[in-house]
C-alpha atoms as a PDB file:
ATOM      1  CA  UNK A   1      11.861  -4.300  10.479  1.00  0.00           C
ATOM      2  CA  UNK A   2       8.564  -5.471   9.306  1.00  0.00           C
ATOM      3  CA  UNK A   3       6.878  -8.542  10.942  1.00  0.00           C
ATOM      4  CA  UNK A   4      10.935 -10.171  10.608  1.00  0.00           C
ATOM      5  CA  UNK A   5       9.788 -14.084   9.927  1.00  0.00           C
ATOM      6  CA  UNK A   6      12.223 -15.105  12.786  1.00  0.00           C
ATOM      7  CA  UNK A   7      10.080 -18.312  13.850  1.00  0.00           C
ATOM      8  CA  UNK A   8      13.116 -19.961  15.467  1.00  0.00           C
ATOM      9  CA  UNK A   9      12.862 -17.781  18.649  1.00  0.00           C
ATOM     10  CA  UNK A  10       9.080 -19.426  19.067  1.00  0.00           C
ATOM     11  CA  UNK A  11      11.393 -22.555  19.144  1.00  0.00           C
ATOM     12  CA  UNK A  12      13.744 -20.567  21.153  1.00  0.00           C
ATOM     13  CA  UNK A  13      11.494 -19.592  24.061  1.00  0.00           C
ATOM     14  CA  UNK A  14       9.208 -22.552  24.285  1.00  0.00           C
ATOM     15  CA  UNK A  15       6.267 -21.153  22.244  1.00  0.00           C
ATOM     16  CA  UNK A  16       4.024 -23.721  20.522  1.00  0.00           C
ATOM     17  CA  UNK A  17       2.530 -21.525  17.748  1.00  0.00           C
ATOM     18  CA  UNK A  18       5.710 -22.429  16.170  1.00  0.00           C
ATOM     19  CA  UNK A  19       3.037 -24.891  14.935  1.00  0.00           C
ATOM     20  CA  UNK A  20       1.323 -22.077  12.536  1.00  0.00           C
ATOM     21  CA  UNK A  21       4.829 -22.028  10.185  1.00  0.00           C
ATOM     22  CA  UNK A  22       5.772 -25.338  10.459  1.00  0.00           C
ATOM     23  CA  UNK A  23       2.485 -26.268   8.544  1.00  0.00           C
ATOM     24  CA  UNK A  24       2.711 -23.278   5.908  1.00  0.00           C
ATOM     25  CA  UNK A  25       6.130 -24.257   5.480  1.00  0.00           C
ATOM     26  CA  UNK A  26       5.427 -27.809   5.243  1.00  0.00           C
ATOM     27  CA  UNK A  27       2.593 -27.423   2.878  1.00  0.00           C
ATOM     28  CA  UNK A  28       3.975 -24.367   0.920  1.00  0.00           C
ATOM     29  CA  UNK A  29       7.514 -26.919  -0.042  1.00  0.00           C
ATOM     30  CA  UNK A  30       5.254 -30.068  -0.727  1.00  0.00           C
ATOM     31  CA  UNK A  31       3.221 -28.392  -3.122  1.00  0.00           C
ATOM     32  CA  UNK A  32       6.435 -27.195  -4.617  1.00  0.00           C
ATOM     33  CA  UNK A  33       8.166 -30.347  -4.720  1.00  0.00           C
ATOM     34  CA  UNK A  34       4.926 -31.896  -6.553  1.00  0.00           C
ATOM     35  CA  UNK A  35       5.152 -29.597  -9.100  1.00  0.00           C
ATOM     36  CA  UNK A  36       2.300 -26.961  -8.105  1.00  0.00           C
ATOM     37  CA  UNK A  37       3.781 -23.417  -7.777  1.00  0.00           C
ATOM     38  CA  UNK A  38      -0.203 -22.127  -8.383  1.00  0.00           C
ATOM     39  CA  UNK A  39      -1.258 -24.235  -5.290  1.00  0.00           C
ATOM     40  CA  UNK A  40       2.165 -23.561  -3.032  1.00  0.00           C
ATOM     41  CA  UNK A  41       1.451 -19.826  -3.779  1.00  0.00           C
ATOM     42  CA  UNK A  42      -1.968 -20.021  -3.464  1.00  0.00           C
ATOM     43  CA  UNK A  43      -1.305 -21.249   0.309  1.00  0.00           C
ATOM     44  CA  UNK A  44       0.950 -18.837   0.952  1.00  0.00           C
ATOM     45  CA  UNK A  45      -1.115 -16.131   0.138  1.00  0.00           C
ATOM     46  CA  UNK A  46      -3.728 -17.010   2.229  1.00  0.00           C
ATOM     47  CA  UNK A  47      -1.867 -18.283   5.000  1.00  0.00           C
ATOM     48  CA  UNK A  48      -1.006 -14.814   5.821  1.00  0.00           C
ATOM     49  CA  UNK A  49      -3.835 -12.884   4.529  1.00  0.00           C
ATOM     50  CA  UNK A  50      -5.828 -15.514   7.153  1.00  0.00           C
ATOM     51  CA  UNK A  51      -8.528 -16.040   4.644  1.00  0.00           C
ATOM     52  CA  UNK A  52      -9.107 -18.666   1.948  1.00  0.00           C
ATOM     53  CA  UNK A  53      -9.080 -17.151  -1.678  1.00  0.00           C
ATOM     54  CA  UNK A  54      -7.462 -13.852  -1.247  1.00  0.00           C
ATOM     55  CA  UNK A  55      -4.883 -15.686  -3.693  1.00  0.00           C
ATOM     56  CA  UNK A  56      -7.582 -16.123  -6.370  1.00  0.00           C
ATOM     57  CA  UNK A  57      -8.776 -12.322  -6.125  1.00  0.00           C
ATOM     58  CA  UNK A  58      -5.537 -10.779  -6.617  1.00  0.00           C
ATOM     59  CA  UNK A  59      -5.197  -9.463  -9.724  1.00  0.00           C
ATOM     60  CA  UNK A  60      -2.521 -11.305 -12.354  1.00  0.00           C
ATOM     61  CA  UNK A  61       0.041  -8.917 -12.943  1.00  0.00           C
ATOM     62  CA  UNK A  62       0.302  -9.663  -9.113  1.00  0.00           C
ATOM     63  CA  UNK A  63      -0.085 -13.066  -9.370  1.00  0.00           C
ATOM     64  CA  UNK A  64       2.838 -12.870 -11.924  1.00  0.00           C
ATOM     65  CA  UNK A  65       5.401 -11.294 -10.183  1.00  0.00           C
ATOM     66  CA  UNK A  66       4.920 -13.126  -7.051  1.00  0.00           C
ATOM     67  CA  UNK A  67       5.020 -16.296  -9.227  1.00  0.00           C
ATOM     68  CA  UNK A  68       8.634 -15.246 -10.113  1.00  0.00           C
ATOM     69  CA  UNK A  69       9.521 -15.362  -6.365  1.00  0.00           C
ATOM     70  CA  UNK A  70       8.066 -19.279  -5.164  1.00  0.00           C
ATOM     71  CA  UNK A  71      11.822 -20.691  -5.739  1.00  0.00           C
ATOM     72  CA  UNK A  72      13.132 -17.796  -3.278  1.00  0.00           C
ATOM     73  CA  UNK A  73      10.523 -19.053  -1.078  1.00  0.00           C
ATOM     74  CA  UNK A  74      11.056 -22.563  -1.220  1.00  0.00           C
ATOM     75  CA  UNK A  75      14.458 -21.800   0.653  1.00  0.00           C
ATOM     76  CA  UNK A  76      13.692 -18.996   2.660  1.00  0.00           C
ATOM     77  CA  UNK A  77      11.123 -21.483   4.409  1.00  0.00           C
ATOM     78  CA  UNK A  78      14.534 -23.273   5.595  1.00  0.00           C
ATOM     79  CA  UNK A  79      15.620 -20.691   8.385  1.00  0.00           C
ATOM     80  CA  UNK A  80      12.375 -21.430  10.464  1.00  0.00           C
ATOM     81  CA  UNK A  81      14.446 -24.583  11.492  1.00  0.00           C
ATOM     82  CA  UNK A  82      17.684 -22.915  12.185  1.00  0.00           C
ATOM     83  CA  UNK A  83      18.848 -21.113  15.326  1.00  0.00           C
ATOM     84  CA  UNK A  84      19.699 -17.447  14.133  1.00  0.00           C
ATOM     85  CA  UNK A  85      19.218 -15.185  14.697  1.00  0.00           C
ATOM     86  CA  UNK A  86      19.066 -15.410  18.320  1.00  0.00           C
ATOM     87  CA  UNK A  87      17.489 -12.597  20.801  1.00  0.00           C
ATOM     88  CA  UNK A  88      21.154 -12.700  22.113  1.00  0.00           C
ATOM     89  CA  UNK A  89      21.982 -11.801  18.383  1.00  0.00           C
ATOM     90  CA  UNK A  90      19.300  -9.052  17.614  1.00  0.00           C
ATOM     91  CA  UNK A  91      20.245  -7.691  21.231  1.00  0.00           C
ATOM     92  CA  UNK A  92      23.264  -6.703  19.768  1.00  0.00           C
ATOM     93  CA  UNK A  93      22.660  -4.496  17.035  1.00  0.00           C
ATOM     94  CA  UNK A  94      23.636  -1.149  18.207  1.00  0.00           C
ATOM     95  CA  UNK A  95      21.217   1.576  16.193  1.00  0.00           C
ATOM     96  CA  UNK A  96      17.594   1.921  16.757  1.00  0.00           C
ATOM     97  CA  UNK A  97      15.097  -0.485  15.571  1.00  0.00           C
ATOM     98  CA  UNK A  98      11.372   0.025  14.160  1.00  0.00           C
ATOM     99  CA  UNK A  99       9.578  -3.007  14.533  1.00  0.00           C
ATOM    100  CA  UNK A 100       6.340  -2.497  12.590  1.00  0.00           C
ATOM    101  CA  UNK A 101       3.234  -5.390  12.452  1.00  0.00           C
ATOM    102  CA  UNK A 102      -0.106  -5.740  11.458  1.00  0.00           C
ATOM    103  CA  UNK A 103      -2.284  -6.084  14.126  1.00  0.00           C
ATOM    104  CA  UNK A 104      -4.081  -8.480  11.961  1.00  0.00           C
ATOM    105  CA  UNK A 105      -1.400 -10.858  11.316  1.00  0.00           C
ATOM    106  CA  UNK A 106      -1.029 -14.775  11.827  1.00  0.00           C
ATOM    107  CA  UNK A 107      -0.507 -15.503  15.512  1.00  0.00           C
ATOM    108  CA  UNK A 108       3.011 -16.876  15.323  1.00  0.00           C
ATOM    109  CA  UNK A 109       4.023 -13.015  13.941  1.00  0.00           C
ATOM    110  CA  UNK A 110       2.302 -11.796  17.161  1.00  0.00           C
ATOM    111  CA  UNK A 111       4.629 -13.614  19.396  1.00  0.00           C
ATOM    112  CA  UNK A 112       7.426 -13.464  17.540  1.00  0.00           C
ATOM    113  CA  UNK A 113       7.049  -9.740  18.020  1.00  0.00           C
ATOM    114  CA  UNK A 114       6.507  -9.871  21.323  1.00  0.00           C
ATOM    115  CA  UNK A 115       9.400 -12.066  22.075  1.00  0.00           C
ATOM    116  CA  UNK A 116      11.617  -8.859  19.995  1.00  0.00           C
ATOM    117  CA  UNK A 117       9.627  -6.124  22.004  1.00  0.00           C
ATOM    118  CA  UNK A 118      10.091  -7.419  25.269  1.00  0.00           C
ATOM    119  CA  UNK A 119      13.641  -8.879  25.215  1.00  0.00           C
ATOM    120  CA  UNK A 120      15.608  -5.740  23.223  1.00  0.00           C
ATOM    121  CA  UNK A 121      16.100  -2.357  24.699  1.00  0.00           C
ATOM    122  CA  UNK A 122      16.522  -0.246  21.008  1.00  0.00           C
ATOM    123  CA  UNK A 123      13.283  -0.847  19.606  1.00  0.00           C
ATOM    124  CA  UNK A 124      10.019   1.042  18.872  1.00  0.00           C
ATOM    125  CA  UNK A 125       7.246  -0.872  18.041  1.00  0.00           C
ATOM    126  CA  UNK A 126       4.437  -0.058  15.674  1.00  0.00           C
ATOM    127  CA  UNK A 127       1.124  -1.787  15.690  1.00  0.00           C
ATOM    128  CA  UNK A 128      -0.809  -0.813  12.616  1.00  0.00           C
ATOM    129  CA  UNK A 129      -4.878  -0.985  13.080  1.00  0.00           C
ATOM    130  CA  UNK A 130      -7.122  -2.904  10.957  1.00  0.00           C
ATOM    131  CA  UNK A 131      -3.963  -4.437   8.796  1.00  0.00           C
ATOM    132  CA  UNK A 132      -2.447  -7.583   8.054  1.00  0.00           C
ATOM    133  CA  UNK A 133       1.086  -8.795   6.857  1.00  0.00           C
ATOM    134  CA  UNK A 134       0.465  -6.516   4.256  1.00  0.00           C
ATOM    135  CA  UNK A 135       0.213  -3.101   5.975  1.00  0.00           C
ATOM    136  CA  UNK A 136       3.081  -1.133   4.791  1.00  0.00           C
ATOM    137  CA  UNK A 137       1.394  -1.208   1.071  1.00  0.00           C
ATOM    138  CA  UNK A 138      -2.221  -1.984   2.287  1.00  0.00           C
ATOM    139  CA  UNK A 139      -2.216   1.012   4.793  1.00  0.00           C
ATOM    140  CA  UNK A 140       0.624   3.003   3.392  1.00  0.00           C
ATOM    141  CA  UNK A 141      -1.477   6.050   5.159  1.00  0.00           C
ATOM    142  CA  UNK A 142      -1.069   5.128   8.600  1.00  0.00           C
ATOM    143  CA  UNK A 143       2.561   3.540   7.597  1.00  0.00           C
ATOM    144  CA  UNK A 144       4.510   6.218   5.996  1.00  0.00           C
ATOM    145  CA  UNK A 145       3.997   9.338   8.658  1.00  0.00           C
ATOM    146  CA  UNK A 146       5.111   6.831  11.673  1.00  0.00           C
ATOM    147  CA  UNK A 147       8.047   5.691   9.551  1.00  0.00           C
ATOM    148  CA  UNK A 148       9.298   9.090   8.829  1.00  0.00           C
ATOM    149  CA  UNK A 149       8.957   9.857  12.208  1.00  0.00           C
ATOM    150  CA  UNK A 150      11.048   7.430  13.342  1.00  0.00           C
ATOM    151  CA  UNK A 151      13.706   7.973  10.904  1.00  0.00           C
ATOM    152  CA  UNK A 152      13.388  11.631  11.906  1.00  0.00           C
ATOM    153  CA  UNK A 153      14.024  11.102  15.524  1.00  0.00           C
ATOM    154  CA  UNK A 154      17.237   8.469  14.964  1.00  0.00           C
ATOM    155  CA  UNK A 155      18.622   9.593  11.331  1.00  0.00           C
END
């Protein structure tokens, strides 16, 4: 799993950075709703990057294709509120998990991992230096070979 947006268990487990995607949420489906898929994207981009313009220096053929994916978004945003899955739920999936993040990611991904590494028993955990929510095509180098590993050891 890669940085798995499961916000509800910061609900879950009493933890207010739960704050962090509330507000990208909020202001990613308002910009939406008013008709600005440059400006919802725009935020979304550089919520997670964690730096204003990253959006603006990507280059368009980028742009483009994540354009094509804002109305996914929109409703993807939704499960933040819900209340799956649970750590109960995740705690019972039966095969090995890799749990990979950015070390540089937004602080809600930090404790949702940490919620997922310290309450299941079948996980490795990968921490990838210098990299954001991006890492697995950002730092493909330090990615891949821990991946394979992993698969290695549990295919």
């Amino acid at each position: 799993m890669f940085e798995p947006t499961y916000f509800n268990l910061l609900r879950e487990h009493n933890i207010p950075v739960f704050s962090e995607p509330d507000e990208m949420a909020t202001t990613f489906k308002r910009l939406m709703d008013e008709g600005d898929l440059e400006g919802a994207m725009r935020s979304f981009v550089d919520a997670w990057a964690k730096q204003q313009g990253t959006w603006n220096k990507l280059p368009e053929t980028m742009k483009t294709s994540m354009r094509s994916t804002a109305h996914r978004l929109y409703f993807e945003w939704d499960q933040i509120y819900g209340k799956t899955p649970s750590l109960e739920d995740l705690s019972d999936i039966d095969v090995p998990m890799l749990l990979v993040k950015g070390k540089n990611t937004i602080g809600a991904m930090d404790a949702v991992c940490g919620i997922m590494v310290s309450g299941l028993v079948n996980i490795d955990y990968l921490e990838v230096d210098q990299a954001g929510h991006m890492c697995p095509f950002t730092h493909i180098d330090s990615f891949a070979p821990k991946m394979l590993d992993f698969l290695k050891r549990n295919g």
